[in-house]
PDB file of N, CA and C in Angstrom:
ATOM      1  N   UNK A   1       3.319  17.328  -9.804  1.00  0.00           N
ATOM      2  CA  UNK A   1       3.792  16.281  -8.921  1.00  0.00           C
ATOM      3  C   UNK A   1       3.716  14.974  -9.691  1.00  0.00           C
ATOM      4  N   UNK A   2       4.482  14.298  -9.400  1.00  0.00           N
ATOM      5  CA  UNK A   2       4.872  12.922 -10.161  1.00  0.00           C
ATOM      6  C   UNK A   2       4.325  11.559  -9.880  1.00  0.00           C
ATOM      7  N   UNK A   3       4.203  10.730  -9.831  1.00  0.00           N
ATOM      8  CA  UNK A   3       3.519   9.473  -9.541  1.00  0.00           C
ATOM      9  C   UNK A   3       4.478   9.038  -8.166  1.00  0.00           C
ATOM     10  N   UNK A   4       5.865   9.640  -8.187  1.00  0.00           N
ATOM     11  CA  UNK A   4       6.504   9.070  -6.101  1.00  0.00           C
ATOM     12  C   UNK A   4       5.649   9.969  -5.617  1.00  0.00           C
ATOM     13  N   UNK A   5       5.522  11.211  -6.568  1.00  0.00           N
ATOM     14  CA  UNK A   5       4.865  12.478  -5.099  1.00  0.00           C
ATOM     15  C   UNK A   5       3.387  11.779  -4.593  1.00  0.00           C
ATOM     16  N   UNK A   6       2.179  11.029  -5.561  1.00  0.00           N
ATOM     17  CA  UNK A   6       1.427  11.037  -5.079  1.00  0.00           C
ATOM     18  C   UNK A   6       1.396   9.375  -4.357  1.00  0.00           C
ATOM     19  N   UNK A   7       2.491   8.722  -4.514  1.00  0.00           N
ATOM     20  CA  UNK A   7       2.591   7.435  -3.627  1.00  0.00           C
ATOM     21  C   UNK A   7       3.080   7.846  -2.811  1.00  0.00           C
ATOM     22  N   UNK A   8       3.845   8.807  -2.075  1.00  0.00           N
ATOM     23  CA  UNK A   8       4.176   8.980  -0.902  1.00  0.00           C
ATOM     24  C   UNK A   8       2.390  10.120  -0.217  1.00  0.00           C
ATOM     25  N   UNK A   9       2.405  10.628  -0.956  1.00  0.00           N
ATOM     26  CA  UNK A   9       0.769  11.385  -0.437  1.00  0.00           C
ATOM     27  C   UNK A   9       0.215  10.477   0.025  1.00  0.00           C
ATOM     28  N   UNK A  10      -0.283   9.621  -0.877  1.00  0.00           N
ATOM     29  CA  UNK A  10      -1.010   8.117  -0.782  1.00  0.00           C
ATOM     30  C   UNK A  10      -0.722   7.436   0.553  1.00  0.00           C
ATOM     31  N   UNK A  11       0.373   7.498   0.958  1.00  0.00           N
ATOM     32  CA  UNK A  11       0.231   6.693   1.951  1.00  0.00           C
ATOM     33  C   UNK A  11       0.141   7.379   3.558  1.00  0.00           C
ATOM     34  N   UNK A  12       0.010   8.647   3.040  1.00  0.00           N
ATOM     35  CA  UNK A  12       0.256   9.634   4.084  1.00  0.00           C
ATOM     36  C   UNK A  12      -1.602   9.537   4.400  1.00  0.00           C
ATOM     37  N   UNK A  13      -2.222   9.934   3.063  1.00  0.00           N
ATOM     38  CA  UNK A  13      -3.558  10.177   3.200  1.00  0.00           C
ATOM     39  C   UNK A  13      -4.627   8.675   3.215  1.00  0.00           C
ATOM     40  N   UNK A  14      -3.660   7.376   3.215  1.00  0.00           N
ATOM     41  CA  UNK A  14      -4.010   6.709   3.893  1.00  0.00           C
ATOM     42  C   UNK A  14      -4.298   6.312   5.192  1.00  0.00           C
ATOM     43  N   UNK A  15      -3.287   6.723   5.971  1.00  0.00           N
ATOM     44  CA  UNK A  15      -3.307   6.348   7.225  1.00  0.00           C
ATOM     45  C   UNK A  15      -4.245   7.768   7.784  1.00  0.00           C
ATOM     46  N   UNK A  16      -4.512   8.926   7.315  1.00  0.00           N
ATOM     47  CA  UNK A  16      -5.000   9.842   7.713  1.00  0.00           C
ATOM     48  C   UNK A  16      -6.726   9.534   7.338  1.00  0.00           C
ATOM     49  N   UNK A  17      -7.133   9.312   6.589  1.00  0.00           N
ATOM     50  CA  UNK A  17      -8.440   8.427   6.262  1.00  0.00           C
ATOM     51  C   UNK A  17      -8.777   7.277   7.001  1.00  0.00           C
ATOM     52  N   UNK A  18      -7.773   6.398   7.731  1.00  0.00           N
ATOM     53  CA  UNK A  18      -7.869   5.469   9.069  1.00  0.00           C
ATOM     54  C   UNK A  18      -8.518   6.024  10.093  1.00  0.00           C
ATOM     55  N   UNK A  19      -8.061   7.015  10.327  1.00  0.00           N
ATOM     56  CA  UNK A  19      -7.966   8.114  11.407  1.00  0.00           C
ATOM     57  C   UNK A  19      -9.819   8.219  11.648  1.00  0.00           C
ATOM     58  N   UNK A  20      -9.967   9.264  10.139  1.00  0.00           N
ATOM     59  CA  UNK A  20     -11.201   9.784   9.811  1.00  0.00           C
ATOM     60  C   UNK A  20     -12.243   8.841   9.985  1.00  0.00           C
ATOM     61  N   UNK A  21     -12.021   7.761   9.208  1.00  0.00           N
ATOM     62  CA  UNK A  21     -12.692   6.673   9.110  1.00  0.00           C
ATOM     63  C   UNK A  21     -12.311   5.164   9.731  1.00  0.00           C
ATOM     64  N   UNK A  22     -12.626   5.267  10.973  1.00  0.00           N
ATOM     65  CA  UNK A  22     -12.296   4.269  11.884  1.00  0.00           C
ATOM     66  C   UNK A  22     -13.341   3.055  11.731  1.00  0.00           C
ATOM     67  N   UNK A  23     -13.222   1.778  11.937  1.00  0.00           N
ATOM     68  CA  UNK A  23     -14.133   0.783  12.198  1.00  0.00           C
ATOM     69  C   UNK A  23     -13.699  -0.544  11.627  1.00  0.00           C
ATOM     70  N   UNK A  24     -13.821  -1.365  11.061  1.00  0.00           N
ATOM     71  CA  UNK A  24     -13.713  -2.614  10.791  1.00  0.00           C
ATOM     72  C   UNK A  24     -13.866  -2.785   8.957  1.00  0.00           C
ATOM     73  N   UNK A  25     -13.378  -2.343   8.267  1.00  0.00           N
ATOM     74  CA  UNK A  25     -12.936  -2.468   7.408  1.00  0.00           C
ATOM     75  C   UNK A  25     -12.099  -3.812   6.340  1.00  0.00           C
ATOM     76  N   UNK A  26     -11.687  -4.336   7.503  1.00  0.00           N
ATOM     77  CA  UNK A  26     -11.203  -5.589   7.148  1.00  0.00           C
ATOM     78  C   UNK A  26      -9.180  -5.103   6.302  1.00  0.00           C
ATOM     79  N   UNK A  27      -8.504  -6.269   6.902  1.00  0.00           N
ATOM     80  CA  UNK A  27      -7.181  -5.593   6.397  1.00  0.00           C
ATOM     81  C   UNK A  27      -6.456  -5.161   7.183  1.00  0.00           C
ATOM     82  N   UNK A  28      -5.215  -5.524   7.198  1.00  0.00           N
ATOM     83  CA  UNK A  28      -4.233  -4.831   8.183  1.00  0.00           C
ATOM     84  C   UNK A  28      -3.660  -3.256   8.301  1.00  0.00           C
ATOM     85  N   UNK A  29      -2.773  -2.884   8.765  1.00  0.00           N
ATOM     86  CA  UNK A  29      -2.369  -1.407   8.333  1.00  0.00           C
ATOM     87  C   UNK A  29      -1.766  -1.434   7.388  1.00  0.00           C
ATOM     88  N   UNK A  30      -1.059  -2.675   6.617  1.00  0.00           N
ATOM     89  CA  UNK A  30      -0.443  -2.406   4.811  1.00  0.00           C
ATOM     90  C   UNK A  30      -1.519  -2.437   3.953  1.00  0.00           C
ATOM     91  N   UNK A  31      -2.758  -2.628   4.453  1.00  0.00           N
ATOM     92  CA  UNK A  31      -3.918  -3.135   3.238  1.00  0.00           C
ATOM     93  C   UNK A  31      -4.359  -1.477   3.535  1.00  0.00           C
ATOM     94  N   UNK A  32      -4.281  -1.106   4.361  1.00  0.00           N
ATOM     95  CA  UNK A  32      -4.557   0.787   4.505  1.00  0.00           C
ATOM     96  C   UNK A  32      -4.130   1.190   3.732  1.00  0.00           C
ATOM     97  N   UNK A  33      -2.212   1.368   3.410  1.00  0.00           N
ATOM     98  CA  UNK A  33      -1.837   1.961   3.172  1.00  0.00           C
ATOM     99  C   UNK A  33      -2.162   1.655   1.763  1.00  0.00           C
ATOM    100  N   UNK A  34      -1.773   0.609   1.086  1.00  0.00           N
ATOM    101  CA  UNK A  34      -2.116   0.391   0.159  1.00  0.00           C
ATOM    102  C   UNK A  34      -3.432   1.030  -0.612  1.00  0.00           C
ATOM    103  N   UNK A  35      -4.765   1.033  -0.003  1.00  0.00           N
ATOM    104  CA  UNK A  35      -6.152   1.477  -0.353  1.00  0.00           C
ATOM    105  C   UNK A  35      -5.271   3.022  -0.400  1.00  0.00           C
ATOM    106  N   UNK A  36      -4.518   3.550   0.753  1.00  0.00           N
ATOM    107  CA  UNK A  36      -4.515   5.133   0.660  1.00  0.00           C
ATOM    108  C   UNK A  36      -3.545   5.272  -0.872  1.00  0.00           C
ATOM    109  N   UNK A  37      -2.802   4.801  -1.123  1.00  0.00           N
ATOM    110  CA  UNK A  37      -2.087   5.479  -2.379  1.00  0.00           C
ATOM    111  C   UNK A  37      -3.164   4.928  -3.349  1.00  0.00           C
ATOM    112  N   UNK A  38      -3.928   3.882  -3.839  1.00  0.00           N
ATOM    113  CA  UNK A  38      -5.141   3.940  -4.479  1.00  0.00           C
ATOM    114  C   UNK A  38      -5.973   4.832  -4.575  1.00  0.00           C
ATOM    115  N   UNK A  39      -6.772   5.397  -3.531  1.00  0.00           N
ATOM    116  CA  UNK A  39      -7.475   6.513  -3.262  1.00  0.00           C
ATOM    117  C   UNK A  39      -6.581   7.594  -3.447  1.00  0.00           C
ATOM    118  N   UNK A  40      -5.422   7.751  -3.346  1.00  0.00           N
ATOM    119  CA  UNK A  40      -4.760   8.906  -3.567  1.00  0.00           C
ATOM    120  C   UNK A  40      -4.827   9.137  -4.719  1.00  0.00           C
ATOM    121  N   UNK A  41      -4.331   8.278  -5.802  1.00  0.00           N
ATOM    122  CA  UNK A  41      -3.884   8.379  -7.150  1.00  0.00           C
ATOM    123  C   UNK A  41      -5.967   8.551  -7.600  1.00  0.00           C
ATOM    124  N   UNK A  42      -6.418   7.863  -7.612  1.00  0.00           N
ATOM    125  CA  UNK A  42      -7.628   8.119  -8.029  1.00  0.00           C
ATOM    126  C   UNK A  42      -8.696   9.352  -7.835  1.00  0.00           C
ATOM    127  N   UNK A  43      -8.127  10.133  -6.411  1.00  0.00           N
ATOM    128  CA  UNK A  43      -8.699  11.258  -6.039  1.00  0.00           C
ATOM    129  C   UNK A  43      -7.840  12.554  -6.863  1.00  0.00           C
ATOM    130  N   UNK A  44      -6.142  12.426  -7.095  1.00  0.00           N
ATOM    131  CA  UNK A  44      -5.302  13.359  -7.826  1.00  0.00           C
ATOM    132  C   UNK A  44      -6.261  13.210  -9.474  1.00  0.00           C
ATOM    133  N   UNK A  45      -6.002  12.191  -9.961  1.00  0.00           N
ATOM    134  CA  UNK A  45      -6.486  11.853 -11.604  1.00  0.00           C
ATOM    135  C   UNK A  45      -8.402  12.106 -11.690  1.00  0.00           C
ATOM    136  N   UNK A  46      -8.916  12.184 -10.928  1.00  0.00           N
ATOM    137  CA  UNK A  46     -10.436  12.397 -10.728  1.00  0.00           C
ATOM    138  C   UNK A  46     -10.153  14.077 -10.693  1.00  0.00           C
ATOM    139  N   UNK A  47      -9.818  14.430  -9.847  1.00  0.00           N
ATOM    140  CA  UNK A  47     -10.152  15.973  -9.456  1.00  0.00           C
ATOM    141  C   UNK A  47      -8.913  16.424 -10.770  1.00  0.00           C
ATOM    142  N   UNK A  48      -7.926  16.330 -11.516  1.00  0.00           N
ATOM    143  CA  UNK A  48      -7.518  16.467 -12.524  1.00  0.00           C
ATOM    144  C   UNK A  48      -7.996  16.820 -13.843  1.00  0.00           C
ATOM    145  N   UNK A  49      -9.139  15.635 -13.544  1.00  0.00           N
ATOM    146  CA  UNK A  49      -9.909  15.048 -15.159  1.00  0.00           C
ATOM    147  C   UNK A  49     -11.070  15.880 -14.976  1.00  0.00           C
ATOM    148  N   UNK A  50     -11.869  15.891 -13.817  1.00  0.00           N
ATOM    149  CA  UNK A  50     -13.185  16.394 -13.885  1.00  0.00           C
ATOM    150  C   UNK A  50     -12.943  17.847 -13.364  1.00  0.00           C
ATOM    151  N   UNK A  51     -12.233  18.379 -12.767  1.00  0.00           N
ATOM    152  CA  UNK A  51     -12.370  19.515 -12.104  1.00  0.00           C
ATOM    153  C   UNK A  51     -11.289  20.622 -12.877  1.00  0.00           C
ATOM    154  N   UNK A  52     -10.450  20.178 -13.703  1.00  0.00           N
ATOM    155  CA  UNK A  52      -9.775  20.578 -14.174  1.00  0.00           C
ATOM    156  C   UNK A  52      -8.243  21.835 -13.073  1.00  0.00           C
ATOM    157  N   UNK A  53      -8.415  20.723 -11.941  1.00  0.00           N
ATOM    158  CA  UNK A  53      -7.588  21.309 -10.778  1.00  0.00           C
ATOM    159  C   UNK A  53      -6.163  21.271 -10.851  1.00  0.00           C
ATOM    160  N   UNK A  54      -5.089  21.843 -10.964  1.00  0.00           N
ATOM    161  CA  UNK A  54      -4.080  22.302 -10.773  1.00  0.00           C
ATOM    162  C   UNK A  54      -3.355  21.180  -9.511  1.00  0.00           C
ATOM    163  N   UNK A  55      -2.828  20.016  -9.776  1.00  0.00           N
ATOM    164  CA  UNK A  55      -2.777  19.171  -8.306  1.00  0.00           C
ATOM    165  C   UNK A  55      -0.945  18.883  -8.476  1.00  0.00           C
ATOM    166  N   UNK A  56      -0.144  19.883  -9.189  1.00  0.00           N
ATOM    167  CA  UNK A  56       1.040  19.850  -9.549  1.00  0.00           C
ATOM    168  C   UNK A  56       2.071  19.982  -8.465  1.00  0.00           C
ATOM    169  N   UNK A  57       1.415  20.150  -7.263  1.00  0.00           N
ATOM    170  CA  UNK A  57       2.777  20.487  -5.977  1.00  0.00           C
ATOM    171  C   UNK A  57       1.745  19.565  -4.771  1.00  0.00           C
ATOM    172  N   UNK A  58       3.070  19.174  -4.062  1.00  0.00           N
ATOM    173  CA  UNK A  58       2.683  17.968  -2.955  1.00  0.00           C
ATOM    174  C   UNK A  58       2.431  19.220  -1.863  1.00  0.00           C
ATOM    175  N   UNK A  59       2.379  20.405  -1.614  1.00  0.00           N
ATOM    176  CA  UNK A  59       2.142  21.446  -0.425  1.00  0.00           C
ATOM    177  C   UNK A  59       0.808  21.562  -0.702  1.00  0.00           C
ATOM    178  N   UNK A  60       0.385  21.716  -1.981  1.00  0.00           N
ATOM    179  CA  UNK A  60      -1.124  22.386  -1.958  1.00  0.00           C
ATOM    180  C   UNK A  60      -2.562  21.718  -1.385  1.00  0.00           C
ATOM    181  N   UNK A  61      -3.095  22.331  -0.754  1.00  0.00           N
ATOM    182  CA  UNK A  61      -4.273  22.168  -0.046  1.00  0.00           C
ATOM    183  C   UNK A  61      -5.388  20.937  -0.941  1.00  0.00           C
ATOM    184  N   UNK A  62      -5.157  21.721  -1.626  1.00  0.00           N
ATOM    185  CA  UNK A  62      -6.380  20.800  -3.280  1.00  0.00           C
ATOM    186  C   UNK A  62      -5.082  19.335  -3.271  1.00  0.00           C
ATOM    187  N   UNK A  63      -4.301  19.346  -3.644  1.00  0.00           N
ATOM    188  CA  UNK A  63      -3.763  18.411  -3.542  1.00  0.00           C
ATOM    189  C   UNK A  63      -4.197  16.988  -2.389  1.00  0.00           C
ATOM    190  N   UNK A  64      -3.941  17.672  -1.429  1.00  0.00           N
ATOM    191  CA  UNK A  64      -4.227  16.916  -0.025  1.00  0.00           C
ATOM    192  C   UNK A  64      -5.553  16.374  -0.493  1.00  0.00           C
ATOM    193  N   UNK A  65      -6.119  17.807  -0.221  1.00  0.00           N
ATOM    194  CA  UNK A  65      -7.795  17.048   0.129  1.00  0.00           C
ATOM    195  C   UNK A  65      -8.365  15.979  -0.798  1.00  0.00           C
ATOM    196  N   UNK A  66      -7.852  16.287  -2.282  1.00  0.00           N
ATOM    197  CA  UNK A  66      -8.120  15.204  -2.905  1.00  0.00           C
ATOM    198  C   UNK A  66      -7.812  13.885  -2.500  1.00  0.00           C
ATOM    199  N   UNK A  67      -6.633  13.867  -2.306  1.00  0.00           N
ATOM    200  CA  UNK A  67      -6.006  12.526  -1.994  1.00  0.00           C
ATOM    201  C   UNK A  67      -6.678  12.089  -1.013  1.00  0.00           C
ATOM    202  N   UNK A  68      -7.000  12.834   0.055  1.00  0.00           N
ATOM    203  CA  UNK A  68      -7.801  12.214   1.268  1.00  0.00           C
ATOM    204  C   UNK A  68      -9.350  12.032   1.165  1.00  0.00           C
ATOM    205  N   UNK A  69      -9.762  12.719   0.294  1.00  0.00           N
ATOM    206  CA  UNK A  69     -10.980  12.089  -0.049  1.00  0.00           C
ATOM    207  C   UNK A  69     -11.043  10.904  -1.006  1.00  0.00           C
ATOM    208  N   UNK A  70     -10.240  11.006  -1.947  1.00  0.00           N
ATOM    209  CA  UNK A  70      -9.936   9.398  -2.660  1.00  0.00           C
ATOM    210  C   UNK A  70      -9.622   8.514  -1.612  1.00  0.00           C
ATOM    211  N   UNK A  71      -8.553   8.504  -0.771  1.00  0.00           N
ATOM    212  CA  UNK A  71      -8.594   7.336   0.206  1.00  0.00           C
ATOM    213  C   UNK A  71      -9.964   7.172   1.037  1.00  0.00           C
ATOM    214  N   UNK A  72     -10.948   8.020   1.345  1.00  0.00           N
ATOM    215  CA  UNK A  72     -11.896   7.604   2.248  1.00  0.00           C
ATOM    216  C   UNK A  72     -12.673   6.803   1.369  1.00  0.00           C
ATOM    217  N   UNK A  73     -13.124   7.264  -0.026  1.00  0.00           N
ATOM    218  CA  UNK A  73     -13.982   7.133  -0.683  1.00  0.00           C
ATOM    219  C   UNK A  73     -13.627   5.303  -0.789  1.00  0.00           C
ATOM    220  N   UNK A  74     -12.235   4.885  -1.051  1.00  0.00           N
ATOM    221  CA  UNK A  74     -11.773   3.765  -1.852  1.00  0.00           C
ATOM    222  C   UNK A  74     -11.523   2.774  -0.468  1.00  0.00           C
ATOM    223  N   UNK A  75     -11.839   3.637   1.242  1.00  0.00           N
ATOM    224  CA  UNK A  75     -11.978   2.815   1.676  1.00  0.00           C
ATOM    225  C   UNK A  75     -13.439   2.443   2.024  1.00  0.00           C
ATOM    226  N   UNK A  76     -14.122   3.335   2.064  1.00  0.00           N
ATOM    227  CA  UNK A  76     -15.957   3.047   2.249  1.00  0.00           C
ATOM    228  C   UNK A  76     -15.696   1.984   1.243  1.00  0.00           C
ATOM    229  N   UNK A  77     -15.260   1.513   0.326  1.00  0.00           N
ATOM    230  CA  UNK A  77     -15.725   0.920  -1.106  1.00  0.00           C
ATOM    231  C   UNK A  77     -15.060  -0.479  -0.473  1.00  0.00           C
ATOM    232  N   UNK A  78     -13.962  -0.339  -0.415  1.00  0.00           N
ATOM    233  CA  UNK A  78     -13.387  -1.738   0.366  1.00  0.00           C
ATOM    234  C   UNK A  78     -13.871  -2.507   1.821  1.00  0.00           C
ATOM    235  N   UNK A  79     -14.477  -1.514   2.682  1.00  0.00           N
ATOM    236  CA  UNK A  79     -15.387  -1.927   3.729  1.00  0.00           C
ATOM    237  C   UNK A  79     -16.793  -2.639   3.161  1.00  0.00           C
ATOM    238  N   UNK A  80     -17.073  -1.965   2.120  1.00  0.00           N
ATOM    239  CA  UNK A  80     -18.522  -2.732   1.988  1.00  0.00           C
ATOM    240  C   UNK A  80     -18.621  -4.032   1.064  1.00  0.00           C
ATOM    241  N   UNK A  81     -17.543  -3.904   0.453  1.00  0.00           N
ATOM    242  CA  UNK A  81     -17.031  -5.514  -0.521  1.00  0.00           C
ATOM    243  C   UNK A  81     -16.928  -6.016   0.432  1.00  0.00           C
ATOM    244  N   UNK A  82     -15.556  -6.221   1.405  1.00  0.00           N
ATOM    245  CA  UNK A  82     -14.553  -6.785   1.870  1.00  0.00           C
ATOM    246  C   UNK A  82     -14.689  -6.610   4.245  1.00  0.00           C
ATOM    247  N   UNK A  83     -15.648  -5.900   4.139  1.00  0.00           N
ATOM    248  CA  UNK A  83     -15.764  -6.112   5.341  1.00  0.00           C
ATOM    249  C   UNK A  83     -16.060  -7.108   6.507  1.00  0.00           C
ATOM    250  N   UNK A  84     -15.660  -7.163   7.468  1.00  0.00           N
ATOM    251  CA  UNK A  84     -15.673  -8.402   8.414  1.00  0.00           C
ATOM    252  C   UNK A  84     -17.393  -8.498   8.504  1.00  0.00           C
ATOM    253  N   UNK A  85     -17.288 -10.256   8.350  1.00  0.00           N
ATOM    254  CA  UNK A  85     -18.475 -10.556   8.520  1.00  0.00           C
ATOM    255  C   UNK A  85     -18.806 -10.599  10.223  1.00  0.00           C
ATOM    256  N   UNK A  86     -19.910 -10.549   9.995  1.00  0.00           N
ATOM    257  CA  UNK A  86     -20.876 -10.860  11.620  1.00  0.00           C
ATOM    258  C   UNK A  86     -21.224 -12.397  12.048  1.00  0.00           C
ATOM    259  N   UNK A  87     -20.794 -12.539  13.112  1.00  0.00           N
ATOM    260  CA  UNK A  87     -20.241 -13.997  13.081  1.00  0.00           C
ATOM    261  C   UNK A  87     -21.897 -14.215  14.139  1.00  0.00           C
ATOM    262  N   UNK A  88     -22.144 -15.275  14.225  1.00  0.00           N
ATOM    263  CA  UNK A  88     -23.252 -15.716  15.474  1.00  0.00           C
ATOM    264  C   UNK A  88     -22.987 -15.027  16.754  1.00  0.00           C
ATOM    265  N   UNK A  89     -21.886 -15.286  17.139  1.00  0.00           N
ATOM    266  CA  UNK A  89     -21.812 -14.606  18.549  1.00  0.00           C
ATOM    267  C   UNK A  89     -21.428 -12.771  18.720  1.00  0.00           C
ATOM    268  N   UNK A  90     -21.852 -12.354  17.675  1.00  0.00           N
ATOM    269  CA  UNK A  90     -22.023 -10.665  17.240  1.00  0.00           C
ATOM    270  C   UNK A  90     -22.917 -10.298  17.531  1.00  0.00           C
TER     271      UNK A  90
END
């Protein structure tokens, strides 16, 4: 799979990592999607590099899950930089 296959994953397993991982994060739904093809591409090239996984077709299971665990992972990471502060009346 090619770098459209995993930007269109990306943004699929973005908004599906929203889902998973609900709360205040900070960011609109393009700053989602965005984190999800980040986490996508970083979860395909991680499980690639280290696992030596086969992530060559946008159907396969390993495919997915990677991608959707790169988006959760890259959004935990952006919630805890970038998350809404707690204001006085919180």
């Amino acid at each position: 799979m090619g770098f459209i296959g995993w930007l269109v994953l990306g943004l699929i397993a973005g908004a599906l990592a929203k889902l998973i991982l609900p709360g205040k994060q900070g960011g609109g739904f393009f700053a989602t999607l965005i984190l999800g093809v980040v986490g996508a591409l970083l979860g395909g090239w991680l499980g690639s590099l280290l696992f030596n996984l086969d992530i060559s077709s946008i159907w396969s299971p390993v495919s997915w899950l990677l991608a959707i665990g790169g988006s959760i992972i890259v959004l935990l990471i952006w919630g805890l930089i970038f998350g809404r502060k707690k204001s006085a009346r919180d």
